[in-house]
PDB file of N, CA and C in Angstrom:
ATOM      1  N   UNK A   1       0.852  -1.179   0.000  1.00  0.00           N
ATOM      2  CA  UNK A   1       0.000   0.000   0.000  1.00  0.00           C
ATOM      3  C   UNK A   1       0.890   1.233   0.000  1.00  0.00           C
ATOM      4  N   UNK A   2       0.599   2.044  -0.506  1.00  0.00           N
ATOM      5  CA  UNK A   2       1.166   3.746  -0.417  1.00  0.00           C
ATOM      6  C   UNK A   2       1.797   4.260   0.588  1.00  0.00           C
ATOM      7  N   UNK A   3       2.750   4.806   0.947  1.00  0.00           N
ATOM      8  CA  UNK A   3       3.102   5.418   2.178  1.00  0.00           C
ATOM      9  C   UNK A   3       1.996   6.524   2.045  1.00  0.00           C
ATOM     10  N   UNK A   4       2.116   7.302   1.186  1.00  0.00           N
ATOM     11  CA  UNK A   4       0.426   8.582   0.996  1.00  0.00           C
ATOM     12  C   UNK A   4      -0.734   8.474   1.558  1.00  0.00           C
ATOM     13  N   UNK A   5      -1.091   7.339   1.488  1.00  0.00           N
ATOM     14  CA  UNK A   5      -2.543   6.846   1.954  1.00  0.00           C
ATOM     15  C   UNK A   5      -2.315   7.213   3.615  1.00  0.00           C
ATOM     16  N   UNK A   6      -3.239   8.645   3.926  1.00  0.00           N
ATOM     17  CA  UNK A   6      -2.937   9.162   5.590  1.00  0.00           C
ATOM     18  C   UNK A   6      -5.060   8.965   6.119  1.00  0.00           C
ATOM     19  N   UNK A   7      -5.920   8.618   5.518  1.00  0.00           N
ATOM     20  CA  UNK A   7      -6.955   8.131   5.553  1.00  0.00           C
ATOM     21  C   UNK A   7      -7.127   7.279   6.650  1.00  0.00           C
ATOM     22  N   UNK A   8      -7.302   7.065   7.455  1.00  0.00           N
ATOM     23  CA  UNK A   8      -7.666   5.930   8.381  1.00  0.00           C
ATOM     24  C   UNK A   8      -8.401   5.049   8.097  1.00  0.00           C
ATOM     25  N   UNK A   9      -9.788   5.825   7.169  1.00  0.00           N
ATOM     26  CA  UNK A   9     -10.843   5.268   6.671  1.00  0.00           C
ATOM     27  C   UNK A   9     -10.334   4.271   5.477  1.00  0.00           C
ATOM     28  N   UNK A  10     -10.104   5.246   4.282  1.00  0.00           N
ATOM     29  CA  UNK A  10      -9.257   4.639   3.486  1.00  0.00           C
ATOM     30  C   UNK A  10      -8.212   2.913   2.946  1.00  0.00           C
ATOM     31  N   UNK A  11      -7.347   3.736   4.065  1.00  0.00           N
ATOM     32  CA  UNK A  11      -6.309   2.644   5.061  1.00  0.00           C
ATOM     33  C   UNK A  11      -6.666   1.370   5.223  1.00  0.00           C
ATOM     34  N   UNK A  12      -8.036   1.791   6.026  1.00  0.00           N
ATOM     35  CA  UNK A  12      -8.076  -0.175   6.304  1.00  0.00           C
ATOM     36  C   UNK A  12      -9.077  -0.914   5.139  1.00  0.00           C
ATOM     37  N   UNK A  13      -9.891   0.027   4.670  1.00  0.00           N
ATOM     38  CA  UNK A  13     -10.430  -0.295   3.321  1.00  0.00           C
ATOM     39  C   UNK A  13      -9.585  -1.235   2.212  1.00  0.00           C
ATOM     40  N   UNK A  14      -8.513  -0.486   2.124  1.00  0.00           N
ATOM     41  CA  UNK A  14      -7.289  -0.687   0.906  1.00  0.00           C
ATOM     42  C   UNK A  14      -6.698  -2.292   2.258  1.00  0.00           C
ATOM     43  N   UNK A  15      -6.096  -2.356   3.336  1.00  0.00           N
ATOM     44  CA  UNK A  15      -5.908  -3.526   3.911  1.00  0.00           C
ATOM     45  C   UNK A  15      -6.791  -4.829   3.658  1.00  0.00           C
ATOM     46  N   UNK A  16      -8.081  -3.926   3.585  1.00  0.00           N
ATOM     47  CA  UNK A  16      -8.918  -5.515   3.930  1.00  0.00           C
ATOM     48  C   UNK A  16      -9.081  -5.987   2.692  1.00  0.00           C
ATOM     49  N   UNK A  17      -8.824  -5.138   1.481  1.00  0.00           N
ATOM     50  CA  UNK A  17      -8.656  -5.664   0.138  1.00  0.00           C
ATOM     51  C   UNK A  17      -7.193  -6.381  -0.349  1.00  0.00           C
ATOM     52  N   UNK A  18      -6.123  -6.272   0.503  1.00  0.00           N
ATOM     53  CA  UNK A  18      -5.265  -6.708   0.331  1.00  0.00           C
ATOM     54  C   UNK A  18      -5.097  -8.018   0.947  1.00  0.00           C
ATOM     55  N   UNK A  19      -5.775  -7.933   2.287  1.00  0.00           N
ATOM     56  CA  UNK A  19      -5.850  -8.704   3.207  1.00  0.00           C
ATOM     57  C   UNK A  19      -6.980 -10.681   2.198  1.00  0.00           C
ATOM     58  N   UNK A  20      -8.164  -9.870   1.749  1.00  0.00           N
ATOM     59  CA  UNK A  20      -8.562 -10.558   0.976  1.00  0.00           C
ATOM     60  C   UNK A  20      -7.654 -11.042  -0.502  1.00  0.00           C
ATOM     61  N   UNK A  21      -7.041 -10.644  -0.791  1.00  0.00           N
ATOM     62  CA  UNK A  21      -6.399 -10.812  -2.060  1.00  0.00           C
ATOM     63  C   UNK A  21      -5.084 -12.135  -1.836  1.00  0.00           C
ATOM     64  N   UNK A  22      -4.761 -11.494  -0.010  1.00  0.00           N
ATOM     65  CA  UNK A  22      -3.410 -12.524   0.238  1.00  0.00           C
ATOM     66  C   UNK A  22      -3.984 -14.117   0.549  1.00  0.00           C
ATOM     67  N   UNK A  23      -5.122 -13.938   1.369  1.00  0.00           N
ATOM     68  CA  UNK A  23      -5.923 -15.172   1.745  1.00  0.00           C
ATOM     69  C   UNK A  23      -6.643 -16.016   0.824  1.00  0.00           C
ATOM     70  N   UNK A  24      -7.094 -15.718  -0.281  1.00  0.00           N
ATOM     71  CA  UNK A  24      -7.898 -16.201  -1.489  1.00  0.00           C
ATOM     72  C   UNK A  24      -7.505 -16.518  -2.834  1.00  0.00           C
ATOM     73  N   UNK A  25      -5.936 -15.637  -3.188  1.00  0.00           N
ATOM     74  CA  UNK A  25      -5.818 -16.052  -4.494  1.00  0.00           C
ATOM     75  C   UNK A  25      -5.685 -16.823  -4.979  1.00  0.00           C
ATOM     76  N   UNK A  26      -4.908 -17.799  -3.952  1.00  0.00           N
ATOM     77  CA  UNK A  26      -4.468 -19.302  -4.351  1.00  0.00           C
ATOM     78  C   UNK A  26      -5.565 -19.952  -4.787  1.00  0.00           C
ATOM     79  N   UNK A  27      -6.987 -20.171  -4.118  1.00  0.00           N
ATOM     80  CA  UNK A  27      -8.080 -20.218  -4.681  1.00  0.00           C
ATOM     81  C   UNK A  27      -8.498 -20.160  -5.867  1.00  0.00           C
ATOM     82  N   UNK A  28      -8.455 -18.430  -6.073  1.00  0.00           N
ATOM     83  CA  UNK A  28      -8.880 -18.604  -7.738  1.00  0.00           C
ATOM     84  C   UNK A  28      -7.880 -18.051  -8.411  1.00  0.00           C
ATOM     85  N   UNK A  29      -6.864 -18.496  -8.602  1.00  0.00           N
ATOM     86  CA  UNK A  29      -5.824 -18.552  -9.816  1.00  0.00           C
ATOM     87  C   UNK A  29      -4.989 -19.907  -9.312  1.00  0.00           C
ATOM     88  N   UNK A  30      -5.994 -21.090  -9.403  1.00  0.00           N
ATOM     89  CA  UNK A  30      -5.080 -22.350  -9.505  1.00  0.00           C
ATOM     90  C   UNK A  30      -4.182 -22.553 -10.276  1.00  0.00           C
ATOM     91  N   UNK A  31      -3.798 -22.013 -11.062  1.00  0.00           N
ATOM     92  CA  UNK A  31      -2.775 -22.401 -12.124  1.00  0.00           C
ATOM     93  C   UNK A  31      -1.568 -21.154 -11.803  1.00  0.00           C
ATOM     94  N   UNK A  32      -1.372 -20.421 -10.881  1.00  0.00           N
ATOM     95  CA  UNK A  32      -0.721 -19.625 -10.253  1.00  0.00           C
ATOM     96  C   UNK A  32      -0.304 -18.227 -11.832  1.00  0.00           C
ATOM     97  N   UNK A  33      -1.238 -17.745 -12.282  1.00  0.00           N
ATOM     98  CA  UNK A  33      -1.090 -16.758 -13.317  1.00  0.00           C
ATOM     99  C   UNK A  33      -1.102 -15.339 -12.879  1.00  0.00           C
ATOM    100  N   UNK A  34      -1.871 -15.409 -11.584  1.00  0.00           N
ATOM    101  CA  UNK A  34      -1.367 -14.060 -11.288  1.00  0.00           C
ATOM    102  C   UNK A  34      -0.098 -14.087  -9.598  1.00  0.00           C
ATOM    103  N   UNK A  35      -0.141 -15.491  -8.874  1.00  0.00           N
ATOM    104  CA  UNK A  35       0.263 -15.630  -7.833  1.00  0.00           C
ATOM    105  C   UNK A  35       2.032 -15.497  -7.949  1.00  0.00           C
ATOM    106  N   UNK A  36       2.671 -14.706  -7.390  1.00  0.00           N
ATOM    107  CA  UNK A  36       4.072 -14.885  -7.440  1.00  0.00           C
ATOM    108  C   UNK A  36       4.394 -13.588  -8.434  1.00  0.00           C
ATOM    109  N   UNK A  37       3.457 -12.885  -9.576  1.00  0.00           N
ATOM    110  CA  UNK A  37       4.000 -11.878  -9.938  1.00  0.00           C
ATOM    111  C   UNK A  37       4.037 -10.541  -9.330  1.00  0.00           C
ATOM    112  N   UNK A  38       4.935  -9.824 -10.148  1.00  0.00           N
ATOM    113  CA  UNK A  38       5.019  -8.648  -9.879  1.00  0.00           C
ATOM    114  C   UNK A  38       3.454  -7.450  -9.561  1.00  0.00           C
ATOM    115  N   UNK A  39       3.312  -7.161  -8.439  1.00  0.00           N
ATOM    116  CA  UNK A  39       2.059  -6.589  -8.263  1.00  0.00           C
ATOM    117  C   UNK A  39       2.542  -4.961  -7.903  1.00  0.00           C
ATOM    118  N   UNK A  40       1.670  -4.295  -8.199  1.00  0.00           N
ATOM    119  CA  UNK A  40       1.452  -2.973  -7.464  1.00  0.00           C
ATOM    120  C   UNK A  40       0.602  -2.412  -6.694  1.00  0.00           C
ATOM    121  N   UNK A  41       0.026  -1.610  -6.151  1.00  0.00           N
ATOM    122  CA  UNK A  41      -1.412  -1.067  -5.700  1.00  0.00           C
ATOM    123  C   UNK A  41      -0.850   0.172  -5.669  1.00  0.00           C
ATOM    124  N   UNK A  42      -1.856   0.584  -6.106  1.00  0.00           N
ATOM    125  CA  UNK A  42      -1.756   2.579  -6.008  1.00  0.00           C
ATOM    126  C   UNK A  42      -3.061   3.204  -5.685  1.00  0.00           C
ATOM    127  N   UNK A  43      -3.337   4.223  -4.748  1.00  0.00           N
ATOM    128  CA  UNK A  43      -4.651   4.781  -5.112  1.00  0.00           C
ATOM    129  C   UNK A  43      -4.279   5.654  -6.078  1.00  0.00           C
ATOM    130  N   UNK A  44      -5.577   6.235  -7.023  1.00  0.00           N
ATOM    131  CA  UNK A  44      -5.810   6.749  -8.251  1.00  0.00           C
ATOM    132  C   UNK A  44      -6.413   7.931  -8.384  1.00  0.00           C
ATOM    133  N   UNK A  45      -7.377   7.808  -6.604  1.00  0.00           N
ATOM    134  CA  UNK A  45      -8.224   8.702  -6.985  1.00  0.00           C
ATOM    135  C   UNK A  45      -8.247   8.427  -5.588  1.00  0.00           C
ATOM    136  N   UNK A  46      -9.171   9.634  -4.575  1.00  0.00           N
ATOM    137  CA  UNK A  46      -9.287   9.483  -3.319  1.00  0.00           C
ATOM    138  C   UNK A  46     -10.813   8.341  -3.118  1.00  0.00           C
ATOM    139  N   UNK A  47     -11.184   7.387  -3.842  1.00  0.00           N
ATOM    140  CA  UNK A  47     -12.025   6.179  -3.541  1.00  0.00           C
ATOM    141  C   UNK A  47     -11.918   5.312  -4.341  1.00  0.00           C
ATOM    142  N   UNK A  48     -10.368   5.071  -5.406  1.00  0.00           N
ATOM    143  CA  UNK A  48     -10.241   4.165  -6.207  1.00  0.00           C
ATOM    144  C   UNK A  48      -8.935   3.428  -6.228  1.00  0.00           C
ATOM    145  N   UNK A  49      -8.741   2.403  -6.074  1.00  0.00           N
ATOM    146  CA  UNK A  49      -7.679   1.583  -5.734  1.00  0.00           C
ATOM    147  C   UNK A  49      -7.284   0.926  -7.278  1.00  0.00           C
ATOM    148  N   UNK A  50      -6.210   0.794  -7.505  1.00  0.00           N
ATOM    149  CA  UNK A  50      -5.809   0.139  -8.505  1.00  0.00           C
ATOM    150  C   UNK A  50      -4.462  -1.013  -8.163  1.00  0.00           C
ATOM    151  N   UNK A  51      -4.828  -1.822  -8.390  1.00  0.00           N
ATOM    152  CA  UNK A  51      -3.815  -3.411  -8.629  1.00  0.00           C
ATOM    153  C   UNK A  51      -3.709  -3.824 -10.030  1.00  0.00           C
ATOM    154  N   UNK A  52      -2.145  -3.885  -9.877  1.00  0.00           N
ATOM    155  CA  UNK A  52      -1.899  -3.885 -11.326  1.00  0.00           C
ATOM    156  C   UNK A  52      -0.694  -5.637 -11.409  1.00  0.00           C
ATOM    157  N   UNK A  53      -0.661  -6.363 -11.572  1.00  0.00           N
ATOM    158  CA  UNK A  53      -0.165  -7.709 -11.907  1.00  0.00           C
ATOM    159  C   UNK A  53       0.805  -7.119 -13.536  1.00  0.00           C
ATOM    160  N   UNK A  54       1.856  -7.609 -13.209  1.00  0.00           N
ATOM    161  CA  UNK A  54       3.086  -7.475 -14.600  1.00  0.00           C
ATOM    162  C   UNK A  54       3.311  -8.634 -14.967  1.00  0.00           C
ATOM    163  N   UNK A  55       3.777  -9.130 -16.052  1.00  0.00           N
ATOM    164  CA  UNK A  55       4.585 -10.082 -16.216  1.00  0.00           C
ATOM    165  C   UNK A  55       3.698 -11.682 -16.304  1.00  0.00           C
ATOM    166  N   UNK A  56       2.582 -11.443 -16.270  1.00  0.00           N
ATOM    167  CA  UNK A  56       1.585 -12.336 -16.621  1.00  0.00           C
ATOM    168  C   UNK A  56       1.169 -13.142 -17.654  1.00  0.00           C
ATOM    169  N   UNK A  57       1.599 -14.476 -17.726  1.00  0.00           N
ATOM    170  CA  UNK A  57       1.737 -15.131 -18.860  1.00  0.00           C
ATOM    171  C   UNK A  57       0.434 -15.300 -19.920  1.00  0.00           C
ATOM    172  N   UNK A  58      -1.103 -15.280 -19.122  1.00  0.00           N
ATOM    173  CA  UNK A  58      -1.688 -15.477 -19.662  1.00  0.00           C
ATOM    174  C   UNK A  58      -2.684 -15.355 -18.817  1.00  0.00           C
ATOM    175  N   UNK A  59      -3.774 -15.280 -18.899  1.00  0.00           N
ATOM    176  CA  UNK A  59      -4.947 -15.178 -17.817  1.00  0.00           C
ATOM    177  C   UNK A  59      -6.541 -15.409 -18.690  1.00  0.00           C
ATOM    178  N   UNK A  60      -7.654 -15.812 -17.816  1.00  0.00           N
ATOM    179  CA  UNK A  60      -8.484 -16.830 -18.254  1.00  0.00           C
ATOM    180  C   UNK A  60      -9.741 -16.070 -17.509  1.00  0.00           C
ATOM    181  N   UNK A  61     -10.988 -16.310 -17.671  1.00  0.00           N
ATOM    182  CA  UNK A  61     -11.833 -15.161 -17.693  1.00  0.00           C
ATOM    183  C   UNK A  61     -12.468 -15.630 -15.996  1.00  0.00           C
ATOM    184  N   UNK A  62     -12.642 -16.790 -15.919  1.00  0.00           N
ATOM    185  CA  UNK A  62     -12.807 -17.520 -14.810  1.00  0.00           C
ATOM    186  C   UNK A  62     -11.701 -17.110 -13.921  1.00  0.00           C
ATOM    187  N   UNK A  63     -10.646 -16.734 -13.655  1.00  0.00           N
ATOM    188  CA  UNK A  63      -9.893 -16.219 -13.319  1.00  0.00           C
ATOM    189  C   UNK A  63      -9.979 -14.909 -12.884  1.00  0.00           C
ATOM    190  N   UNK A  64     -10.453 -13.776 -14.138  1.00  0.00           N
ATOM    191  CA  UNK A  64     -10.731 -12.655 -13.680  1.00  0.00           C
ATOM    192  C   UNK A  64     -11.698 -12.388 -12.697  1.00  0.00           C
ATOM    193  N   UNK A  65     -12.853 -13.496 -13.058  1.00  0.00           N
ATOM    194  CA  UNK A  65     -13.921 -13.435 -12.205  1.00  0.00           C
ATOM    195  C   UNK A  65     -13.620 -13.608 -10.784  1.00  0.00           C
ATOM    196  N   UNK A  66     -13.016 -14.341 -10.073  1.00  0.00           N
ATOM    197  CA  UNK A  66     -12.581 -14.945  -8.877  1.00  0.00           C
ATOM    198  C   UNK A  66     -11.884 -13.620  -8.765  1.00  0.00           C
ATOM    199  N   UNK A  67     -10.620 -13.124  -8.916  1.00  0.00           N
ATOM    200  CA  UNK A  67     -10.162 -11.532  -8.414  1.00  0.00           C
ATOM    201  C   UNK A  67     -11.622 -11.083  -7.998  1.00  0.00           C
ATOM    202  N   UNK A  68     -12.426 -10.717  -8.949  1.00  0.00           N
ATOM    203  CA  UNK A  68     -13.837  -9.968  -8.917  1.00  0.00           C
ATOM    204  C   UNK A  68     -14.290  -9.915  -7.303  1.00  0.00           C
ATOM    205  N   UNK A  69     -14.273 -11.252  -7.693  1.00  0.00           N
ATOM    206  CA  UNK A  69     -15.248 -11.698  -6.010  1.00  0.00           C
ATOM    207  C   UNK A  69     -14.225 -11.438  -5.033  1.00  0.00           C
ATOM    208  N   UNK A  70     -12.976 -11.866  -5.256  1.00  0.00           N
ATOM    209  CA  UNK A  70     -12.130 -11.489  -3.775  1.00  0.00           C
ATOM    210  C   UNK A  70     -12.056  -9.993  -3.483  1.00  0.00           C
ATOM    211  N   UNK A  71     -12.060  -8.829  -4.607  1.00  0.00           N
ATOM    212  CA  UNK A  71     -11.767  -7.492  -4.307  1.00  0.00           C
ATOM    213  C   UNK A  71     -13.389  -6.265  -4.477  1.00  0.00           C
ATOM    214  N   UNK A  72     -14.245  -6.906  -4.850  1.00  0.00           N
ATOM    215  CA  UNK A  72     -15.351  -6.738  -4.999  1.00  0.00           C
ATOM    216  C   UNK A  72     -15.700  -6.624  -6.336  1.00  0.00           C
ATOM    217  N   UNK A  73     -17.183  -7.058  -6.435  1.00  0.00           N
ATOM    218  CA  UNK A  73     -17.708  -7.092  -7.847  1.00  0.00           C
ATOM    219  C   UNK A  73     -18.088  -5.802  -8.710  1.00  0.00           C
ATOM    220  N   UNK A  74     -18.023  -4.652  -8.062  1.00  0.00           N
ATOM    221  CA  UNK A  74     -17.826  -2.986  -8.633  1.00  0.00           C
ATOM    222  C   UNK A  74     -16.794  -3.145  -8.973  1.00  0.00           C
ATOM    223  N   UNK A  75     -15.357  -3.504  -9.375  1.00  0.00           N
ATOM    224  CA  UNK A  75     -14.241  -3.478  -9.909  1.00  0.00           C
ATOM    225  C   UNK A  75     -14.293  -4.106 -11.319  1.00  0.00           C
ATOM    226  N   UNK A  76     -13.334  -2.854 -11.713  1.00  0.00           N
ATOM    227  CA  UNK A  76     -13.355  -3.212 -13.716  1.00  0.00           C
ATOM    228  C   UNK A  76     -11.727  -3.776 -13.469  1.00  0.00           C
ATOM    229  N   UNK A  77     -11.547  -4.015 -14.711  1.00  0.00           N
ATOM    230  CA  UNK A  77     -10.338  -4.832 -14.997  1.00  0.00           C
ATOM    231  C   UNK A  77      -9.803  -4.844 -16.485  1.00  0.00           C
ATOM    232  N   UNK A  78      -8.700  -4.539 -16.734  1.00  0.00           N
ATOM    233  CA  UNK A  78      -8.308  -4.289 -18.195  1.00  0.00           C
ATOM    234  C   UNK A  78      -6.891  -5.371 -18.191  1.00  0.00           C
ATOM    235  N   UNK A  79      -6.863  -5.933 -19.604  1.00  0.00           N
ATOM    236  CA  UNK A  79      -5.464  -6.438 -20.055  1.00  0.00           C
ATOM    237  C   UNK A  79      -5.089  -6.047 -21.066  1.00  0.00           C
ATOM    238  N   UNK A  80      -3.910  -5.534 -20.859  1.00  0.00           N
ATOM    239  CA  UNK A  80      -2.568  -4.709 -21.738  1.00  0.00           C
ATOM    240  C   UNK A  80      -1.574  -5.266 -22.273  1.00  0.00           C
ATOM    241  N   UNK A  81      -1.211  -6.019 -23.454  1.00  0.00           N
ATOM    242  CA  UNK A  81      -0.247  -6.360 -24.296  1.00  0.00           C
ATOM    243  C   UNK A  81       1.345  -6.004 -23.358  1.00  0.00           C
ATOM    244  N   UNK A  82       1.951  -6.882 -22.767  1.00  0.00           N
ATOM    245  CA  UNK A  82       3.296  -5.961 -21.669  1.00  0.00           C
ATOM    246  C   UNK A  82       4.601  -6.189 -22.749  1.00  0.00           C
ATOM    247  N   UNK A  83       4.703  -7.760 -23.122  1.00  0.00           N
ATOM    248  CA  UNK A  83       5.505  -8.118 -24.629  1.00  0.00           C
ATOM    249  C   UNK A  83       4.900  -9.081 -25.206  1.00  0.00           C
ATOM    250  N   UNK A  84       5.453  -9.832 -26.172  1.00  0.00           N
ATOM    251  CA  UNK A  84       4.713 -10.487 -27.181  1.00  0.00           C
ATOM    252  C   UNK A  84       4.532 -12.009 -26.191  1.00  0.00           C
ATOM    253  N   UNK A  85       4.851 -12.131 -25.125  1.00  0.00           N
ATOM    254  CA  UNK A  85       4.622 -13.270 -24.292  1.00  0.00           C
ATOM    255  C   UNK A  85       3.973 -12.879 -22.799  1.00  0.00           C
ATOM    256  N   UNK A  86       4.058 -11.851 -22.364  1.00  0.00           N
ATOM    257  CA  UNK A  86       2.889 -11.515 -21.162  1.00  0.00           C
ATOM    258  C   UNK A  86       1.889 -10.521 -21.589  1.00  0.00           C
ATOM    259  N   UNK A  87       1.230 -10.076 -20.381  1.00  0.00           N
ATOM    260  CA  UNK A  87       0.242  -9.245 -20.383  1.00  0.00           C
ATOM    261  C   UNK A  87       0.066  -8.554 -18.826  1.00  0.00           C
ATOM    262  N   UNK A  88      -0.345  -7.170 -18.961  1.00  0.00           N
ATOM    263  CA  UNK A  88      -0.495  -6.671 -17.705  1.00  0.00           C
ATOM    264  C   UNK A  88      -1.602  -7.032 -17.093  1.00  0.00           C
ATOM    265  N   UNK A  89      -1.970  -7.272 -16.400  1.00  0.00           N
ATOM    266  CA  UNK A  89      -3.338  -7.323 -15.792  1.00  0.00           C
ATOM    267  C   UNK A  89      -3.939  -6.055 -14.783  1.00  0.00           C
ATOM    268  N   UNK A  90      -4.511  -5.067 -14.651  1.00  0.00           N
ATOM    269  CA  UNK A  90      -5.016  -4.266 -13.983  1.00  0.00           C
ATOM    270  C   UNK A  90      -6.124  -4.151 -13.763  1.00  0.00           C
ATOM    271  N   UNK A  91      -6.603  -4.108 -12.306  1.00  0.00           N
ATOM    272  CA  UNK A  91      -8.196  -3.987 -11.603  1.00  0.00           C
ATOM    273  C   UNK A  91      -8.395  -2.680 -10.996  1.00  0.00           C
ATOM    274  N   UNK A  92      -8.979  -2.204 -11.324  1.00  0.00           N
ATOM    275  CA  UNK A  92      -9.475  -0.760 -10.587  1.00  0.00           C
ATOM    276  C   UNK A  92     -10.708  -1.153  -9.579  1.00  0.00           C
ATOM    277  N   UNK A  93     -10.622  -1.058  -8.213  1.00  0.00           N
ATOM    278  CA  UNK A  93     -11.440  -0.843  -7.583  1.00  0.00           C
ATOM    279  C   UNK A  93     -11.838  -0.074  -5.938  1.00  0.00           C
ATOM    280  N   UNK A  94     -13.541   0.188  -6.375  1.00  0.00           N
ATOM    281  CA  UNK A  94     -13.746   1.311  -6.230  1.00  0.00           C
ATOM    282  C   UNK A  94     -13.836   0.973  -4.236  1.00  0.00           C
ATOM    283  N   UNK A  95     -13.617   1.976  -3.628  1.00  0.00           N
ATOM    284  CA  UNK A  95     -13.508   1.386  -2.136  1.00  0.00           C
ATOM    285  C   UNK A  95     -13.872   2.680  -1.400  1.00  0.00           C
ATOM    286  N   UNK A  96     -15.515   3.255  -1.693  1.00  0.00           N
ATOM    287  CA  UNK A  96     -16.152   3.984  -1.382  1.00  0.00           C
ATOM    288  C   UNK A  96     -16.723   3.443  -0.049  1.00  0.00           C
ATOM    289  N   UNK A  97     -17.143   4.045   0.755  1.00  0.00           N
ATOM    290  CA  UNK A  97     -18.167   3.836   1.898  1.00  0.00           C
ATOM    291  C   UNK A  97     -19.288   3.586   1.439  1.00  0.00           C
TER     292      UNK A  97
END
């Protein structure tokens, strides 16, 4: 998480999404496509969280879905060409009250 993030509210919002993300992924990315890569989190916006996965060999829609459910189902998700053998994976989500 951000050293920036001075929110309290915020703060544990962005934790308990991380917190969910560390406990569950193994779950839904059995084939470990997003587990072990390079991740980021940034806020974006003062109620929007973004996780961004690098270096991702390939990813499967059943897959995206399961992120969905672990970080909530208001979250969009885009994949970005990274080289001609991965792909970025990025979830924006929203972590309003």
């Amino acid at each position: 998480m951000p050293h920036t993030v001075t929110d309290p509210v915020l703060r544990e919002r962005l934790s308990a999404v991380q917190k969910r993300l560390a406990e569950g992924l193994a779950r839904v990315d059995p084939h470990h496509r997003l587990a072990g890569r390079p991740v980021s989190y940034q806020v974006i916006s003062g109620s929007t969280f973004e996780i961004v996965y690098r270096d991702v060999p390939r990813i499967e829609e059943a897959e995206l879905a399961g992120v969905k459910r672990l970080v909530g189902d208001q979250c969009a998700y885009s994949i970005l060409p990274q080289t001609a053998e991965t792909v970025t994976v990025r979830f924006v989500v929203p972590v309003r009250g």
